[in-house]
Protein backbone atom coordinates (compact mmCIF):
# COMPACT_ATOMS: atom_id res chain seq x y z
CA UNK A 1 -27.65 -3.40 15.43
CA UNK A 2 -24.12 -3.84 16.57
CA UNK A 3 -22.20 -0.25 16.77
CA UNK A 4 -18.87 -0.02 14.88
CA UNK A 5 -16.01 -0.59 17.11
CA UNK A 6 -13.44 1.74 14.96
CA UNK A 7 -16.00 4.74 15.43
CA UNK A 8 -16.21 3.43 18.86
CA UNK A 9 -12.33 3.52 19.48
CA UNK A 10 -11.07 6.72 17.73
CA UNK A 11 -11.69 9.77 19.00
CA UNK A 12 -14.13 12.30 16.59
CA UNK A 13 -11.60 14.60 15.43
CA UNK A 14 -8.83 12.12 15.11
CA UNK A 15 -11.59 10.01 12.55
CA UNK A 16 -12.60 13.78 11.37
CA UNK A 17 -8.88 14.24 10.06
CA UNK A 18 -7.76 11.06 8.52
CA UNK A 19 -11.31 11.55 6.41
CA UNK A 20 -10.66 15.25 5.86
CA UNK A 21 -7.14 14.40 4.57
CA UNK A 22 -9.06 11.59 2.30
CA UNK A 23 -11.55 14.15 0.74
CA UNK A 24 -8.71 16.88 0.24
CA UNK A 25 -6.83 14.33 -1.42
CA UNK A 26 -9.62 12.68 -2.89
CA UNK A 27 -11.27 16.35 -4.16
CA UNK A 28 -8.65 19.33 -3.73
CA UNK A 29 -5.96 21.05 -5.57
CA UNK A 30 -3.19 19.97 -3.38
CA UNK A 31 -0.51 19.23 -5.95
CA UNK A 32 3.06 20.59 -5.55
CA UNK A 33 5.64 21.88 -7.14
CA UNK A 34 4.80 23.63 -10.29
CA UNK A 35 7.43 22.25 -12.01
CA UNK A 36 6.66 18.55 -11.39
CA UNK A 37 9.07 15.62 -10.35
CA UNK A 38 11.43 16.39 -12.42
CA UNK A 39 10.33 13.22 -14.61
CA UNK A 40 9.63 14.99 -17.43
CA UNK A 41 12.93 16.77 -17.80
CA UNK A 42 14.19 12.84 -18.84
CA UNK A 43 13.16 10.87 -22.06
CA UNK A 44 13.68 7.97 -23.70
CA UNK A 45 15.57 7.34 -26.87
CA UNK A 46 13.77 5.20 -29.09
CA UNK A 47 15.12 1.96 -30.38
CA UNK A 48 13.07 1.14 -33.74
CA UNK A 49 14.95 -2.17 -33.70
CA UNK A 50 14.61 -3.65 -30.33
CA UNK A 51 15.25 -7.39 -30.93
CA UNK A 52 12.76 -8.21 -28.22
CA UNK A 53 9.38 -10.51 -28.20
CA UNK A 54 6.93 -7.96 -26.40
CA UNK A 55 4.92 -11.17 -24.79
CA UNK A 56 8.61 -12.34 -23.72
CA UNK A 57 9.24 -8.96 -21.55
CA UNK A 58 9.85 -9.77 -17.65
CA UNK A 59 9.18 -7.26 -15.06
CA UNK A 60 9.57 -9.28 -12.28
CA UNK A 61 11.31 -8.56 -9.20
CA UNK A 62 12.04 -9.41 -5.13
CA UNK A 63 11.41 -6.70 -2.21
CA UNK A 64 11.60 -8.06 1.20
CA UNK A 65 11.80 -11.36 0.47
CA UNK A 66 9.11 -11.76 -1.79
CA UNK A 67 8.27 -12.09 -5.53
CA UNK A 68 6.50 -9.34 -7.51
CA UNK A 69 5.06 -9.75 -10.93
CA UNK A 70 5.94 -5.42 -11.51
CA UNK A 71 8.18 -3.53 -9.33
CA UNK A 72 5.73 -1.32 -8.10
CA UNK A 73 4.39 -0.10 -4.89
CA UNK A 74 1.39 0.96 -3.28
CA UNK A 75 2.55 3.51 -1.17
CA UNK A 76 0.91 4.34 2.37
CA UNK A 77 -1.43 6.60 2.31
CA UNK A 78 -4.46 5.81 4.70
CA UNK A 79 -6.39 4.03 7.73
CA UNK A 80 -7.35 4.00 10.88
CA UNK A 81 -11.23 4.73 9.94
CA UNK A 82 -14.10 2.79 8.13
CA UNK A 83 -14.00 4.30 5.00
CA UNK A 84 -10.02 3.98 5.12
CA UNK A 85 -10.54 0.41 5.94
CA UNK A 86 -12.36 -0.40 2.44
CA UNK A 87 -10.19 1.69 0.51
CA UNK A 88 -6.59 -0.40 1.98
CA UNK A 89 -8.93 -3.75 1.71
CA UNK A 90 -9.72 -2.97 -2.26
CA UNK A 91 -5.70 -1.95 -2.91
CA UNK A 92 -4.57 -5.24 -1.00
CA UNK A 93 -6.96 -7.03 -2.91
CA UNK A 94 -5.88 -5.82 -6.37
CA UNK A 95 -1.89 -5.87 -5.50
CA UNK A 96 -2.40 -9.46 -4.47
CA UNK A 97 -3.80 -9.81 -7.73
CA UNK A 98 -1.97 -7.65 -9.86
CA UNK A 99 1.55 -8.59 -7.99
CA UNK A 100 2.54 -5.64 -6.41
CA UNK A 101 3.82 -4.84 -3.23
CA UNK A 102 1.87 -2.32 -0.39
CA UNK A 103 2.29 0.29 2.07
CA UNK A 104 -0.23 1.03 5.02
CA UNK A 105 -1.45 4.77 6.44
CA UNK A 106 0.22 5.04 9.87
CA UNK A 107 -0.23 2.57 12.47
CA UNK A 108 -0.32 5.35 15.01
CA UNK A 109 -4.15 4.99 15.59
CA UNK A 110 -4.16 1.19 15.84
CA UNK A 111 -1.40 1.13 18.68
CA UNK A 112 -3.41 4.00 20.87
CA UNK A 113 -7.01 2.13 20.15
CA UNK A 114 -6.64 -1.48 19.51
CA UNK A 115 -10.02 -1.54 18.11
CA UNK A 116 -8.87 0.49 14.75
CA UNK A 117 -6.41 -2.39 14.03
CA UNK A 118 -9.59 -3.73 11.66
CA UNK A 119 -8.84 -1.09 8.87
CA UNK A 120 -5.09 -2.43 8.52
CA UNK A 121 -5.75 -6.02 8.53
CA UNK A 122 -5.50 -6.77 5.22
CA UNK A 123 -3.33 -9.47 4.93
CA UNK A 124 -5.56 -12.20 4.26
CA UNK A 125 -6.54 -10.61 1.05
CA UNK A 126 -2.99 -10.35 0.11
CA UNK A 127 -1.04 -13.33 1.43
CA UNK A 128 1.89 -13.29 -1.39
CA UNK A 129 2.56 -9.99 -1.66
CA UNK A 130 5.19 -7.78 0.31
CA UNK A 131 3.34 -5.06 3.03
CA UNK A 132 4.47 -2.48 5.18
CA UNK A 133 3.84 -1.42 8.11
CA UNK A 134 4.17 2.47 8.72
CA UNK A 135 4.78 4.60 11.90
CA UNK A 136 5.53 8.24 11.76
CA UNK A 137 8.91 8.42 12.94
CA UNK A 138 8.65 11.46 15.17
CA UNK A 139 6.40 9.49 17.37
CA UNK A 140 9.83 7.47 18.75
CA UNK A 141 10.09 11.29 20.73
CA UNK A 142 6.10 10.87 21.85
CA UNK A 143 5.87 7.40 23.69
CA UNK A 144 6.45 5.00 20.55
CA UNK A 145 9.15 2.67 21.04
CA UNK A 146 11.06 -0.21 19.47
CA UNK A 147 8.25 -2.49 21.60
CA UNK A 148 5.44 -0.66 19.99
CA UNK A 149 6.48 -1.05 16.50
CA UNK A 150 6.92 -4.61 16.71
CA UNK A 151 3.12 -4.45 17.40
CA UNK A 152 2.44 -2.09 14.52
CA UNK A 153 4.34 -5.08 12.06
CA UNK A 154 2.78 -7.59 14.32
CA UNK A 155 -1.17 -5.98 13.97
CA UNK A 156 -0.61 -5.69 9.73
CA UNK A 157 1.22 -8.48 9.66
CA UNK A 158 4.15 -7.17 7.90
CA UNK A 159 7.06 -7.71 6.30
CA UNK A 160 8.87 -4.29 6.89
CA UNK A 161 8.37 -1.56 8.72
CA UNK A 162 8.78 2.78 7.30
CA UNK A 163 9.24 5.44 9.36
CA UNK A 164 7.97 8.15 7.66
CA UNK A 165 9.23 11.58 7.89
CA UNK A 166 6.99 14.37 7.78
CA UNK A 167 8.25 17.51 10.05
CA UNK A 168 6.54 20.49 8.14
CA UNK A 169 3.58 19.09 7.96
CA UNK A 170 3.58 18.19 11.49
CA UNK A 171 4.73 21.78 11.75
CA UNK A 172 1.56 23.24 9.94
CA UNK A 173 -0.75 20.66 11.39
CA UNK A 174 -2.68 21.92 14.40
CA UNK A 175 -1.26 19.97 17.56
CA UNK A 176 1.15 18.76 15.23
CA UNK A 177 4.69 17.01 16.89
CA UNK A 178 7.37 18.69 16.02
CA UNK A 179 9.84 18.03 18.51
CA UNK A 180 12.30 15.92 15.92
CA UNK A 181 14.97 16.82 17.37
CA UNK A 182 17.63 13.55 18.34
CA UNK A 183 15.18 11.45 15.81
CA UNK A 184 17.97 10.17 13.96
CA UNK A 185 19.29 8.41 17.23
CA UNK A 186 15.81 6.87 17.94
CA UNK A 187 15.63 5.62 14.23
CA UNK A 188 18.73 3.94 15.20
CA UNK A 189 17.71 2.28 18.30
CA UNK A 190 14.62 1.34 16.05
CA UNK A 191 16.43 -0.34 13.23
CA UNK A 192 18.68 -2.64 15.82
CA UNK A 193 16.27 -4.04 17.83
CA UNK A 194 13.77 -5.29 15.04
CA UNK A 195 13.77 -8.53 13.08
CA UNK A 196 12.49 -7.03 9.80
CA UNK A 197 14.14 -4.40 7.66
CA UNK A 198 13.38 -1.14 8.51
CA UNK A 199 13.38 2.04 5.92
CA UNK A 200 12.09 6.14 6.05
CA UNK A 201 10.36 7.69 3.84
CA UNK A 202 9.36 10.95 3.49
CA UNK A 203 5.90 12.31 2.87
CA UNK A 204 6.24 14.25 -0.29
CA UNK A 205 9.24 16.69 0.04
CA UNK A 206 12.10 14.32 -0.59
CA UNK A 207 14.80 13.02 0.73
CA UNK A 208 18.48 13.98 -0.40
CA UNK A 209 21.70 12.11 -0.59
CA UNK A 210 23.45 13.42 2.62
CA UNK A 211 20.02 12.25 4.52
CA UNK A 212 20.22 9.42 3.03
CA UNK A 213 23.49 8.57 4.09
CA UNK A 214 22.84 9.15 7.64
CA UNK A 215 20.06 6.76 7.52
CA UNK A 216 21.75 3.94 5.96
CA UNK A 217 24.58 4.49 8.76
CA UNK A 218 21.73 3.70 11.40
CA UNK A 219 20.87 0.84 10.15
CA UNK A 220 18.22 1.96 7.54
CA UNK A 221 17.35 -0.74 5.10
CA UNK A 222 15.21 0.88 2.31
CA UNK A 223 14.66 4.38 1.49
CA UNK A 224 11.19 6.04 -0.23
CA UNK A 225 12.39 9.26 -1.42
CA UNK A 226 9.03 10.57 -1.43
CA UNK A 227 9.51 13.79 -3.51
CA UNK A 228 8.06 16.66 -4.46
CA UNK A 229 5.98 17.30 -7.47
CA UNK A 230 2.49 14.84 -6.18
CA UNK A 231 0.93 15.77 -3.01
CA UNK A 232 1.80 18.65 -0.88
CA UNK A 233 1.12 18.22 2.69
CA UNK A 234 1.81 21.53 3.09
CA UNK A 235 -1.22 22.42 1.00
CA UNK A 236 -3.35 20.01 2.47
CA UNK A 237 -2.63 21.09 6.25
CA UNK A 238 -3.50 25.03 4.19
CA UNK A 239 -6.76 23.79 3.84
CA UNK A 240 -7.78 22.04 7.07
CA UNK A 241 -6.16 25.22 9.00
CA UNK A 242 -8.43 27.45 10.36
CA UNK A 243 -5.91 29.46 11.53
CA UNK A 244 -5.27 32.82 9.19
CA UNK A 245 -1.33 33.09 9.87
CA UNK A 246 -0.74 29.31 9.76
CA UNK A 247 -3.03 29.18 6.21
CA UNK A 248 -0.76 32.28 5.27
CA UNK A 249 2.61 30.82 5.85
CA UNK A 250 1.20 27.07 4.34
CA UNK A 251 0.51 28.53 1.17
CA UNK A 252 4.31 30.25 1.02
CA UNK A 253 5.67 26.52 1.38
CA UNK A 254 3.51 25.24 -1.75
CA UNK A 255 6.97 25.36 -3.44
CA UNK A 256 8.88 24.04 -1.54
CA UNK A 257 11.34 20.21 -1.28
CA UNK A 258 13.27 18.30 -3.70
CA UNK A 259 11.93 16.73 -6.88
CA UNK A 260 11.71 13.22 -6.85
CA UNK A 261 14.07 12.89 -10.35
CA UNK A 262 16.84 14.50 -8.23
CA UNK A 263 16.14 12.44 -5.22
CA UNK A 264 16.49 8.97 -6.51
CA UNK A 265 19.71 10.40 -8.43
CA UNK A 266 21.08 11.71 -5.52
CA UNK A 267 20.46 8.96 -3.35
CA UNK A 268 21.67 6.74 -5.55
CA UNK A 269 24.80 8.06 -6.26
CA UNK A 270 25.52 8.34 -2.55
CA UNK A 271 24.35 4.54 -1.76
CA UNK A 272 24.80 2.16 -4.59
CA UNK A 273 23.72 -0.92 -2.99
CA UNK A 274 20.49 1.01 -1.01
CA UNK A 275 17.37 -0.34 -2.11
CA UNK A 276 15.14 2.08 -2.89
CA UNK A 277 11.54 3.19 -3.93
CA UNK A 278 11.26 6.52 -6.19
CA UNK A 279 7.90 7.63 -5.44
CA UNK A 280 6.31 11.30 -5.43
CA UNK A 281 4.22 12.78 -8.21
CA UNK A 282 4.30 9.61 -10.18
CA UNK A 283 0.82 8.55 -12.01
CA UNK A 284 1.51 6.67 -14.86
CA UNK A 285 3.44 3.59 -16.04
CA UNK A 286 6.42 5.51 -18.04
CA UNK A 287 7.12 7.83 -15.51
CA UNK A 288 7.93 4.43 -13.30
CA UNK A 289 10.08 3.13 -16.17
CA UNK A 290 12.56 7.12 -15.84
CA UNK A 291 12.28 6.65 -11.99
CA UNK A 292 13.77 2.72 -12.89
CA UNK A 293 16.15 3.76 -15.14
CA UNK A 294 17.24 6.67 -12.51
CA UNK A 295 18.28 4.44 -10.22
CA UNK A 296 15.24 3.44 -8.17
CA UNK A 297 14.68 -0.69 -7.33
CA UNK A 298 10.83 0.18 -7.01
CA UNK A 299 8.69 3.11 -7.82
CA UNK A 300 5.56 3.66 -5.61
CA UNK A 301 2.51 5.09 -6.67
CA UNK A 302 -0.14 7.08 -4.12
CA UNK A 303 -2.61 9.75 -4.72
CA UNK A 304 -3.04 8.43 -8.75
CA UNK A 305 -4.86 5.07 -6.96
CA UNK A 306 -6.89 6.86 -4.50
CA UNK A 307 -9.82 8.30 -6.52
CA UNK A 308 -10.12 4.29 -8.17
CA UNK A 309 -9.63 2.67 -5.05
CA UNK A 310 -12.62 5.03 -3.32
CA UNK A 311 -14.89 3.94 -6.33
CA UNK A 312 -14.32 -0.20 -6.66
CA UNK A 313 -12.01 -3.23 -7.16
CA UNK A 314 -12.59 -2.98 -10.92
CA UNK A 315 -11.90 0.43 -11.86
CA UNK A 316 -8.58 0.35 -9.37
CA UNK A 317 -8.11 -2.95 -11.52
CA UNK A 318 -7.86 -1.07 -14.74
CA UNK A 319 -5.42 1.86 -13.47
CA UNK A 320 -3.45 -1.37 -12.01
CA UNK A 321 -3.10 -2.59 -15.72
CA UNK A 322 -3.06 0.20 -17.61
CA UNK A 323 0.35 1.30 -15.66
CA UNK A 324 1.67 -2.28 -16.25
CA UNK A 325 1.57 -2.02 -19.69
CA UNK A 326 3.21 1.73 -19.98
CA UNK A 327 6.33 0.34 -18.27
CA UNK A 328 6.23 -2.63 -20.70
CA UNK A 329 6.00 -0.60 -24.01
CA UNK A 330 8.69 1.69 -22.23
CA UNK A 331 10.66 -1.11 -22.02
CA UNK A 332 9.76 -2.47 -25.41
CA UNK A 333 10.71 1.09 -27.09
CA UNK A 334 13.83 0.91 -25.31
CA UNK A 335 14.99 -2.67 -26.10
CA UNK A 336 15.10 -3.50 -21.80
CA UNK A 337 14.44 -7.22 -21.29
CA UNK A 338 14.18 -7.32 -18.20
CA UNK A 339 13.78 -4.62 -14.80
CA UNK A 340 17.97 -4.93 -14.95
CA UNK A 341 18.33 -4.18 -18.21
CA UNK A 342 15.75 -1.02 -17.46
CA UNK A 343 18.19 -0.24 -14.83
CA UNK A 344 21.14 -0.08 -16.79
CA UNK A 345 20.04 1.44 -19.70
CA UNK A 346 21.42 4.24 -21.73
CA UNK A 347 18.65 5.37 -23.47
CA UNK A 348 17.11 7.51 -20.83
CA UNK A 349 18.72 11.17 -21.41
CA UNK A 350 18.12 14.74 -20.54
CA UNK A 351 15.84 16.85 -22.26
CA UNK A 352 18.26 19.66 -24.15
């Protein structure tokens, strides 16, 4: 019996820590913020007459080039091991099906062992749909270069590339990197010298306007705002640490970054014509529709698919559908057409 070249190519605790941050995930209290996205402080006015055809309701839209049937993303969350590889290989086959677009885990472990690349290859499974490759960003100060990320986007075949941005948890992390210090100037350097669009995203702490702004001067070409209120990296990094002090000073940060509500507001008010993904905390269908009608072109969905996407193609199917059809009755209560109209509405207003 042939050995398995992934287990082969990754190093023990580097496959020991992308599956410990799948069980945690998968199994532990690792929410955020108490007070949630800041979703739920926005509702929708009901229309009672909304002059619409349900069956007639379009939720189509473009992202990097391509045509999706909902704008929704899969956002990256894993790879790099064998069990990642058939999780990312049932959520590329659903999304193909289902018509939404797809983030990958980060590269990272592909470009240092070749043989790990198997676990990202997924685009044969989902040739219509649009996919992203993903580097952590601080890794442009460790060795990674524009040359390397060409071969992350060239090893998932991709259509875009995301830096993400994750500096406490690298922080909390043992042997984290957490030297991001002139990052913004590598992003740059990044962003001019690939042929696909290039956008950040943060991990699950957010990203604010004046961030935002000095991204899209560098030549930033999407934004995830990545709040808080879902995961806490923070709180998983708590758990792995076997460190007392470092599991101390986690647990202070549970608290802590921007909900994603504020976020996509923020950014958007700062950078009309960004496109941008409101993700962070958000598991259902209608709480897509407020991050829409906020401001965001796409809203991305993570942890919510992970305990589906562990089990099979079917059940993942059925979250897949069952958020389809919340943002169409969202839209249907609200008398939105079409993902524009959803965009423009007036009917989303704060709670009093």
């Amino acid at each position: 019996m042939k050995s398995d070249p992934v287990n082969n190519a990754l190093s023990t605790a580097t496959i020991r820590r992308k599956d410990e941050h799948l069980d945690l995930c998968l199994h532990a209290d690792v929410q955020g913020l108490d007070a949630g996205t800041g979703l739920d402080r926005y509702r929708f006015r009901h229309n009672a007459l909304p002059e619409l055809d349900f069956a007639s309701i379009d939720t189509s839209a473009r992202f990097l080039g391509r045509a999706l049937k909902t704008p929704f993303l899969v956002s990256s969350m894993t790879g790099g091991t064998p069990r990642a590889g058939d999780i990312n290989r049932r959520l590329a086959t659903v999304a193909q099906a289902r018509g939404w677009a797809m983030g990958l885990g980060s590269l990272r472990a592909a470009i240092e062992n070749p043989e790990a690349a198997t676990s990202f290859r997924v685009r044969k499974l989902a040739p219509d749909i649009p996919l992203i490759a993903n580097i952590g960003a601080v890794q442009l100060n460790y060795g990674f270069n524009a040359e390397k990320c060409s071969q992350a986007i060239d090893i998932a075949e991709a259509d875009g590339l995301v830096l993400h941005l994750n500096s406490l948890q690298e922080a909390i992390q043992t042997g984290g990197n957490t030297d991001f210090s002139g990052l913004l100037r590598q992003i740059e350097k990044v962003c001019r010298s690939l042929n696909v669009p290039v956008g950040v995203k943060e991990v699950g702490w957010g990203i604010d306007g004046e961030t935002a702004r000095l991204l899209s001067d560098a030549g930033v070409r999407f934004i995830d705002v990545a709040g808080a209120g879902g995961t806490s990296w923070s709180q998983v990094e708590k758990l792995r640490a076997t460190d007392p002090v470092k599991k101390a000073a986690a647990e202070a940060f549970s608290q802590w970054g921007l909900p994603t509500a504020e976020c996509i507001r923020e950014v958007r008010s700062e950078l009309p014509g960004m496109l941008l993904i409101g993700s962070g905390g958000i598991g259902n269908g209608l709480q897509a529709a407020k991050a829409l009608a906020l401001g965001a072109n796409l809203a991305g969905f993570g942890r919510g698919l992970l305990e589906a996407a562990h089990d099979s193609e079917e059940t993942l199917g059925r979250v897949f559908e069952q958020a389809e059809l919340e943002l169409r009755l969202a839209m249907f209560g609200i008398g939105a057409a079409n993902i524009r109209e959803l965009g423009e509405t007036k009917r989303l207003v704060k709670n009093e």
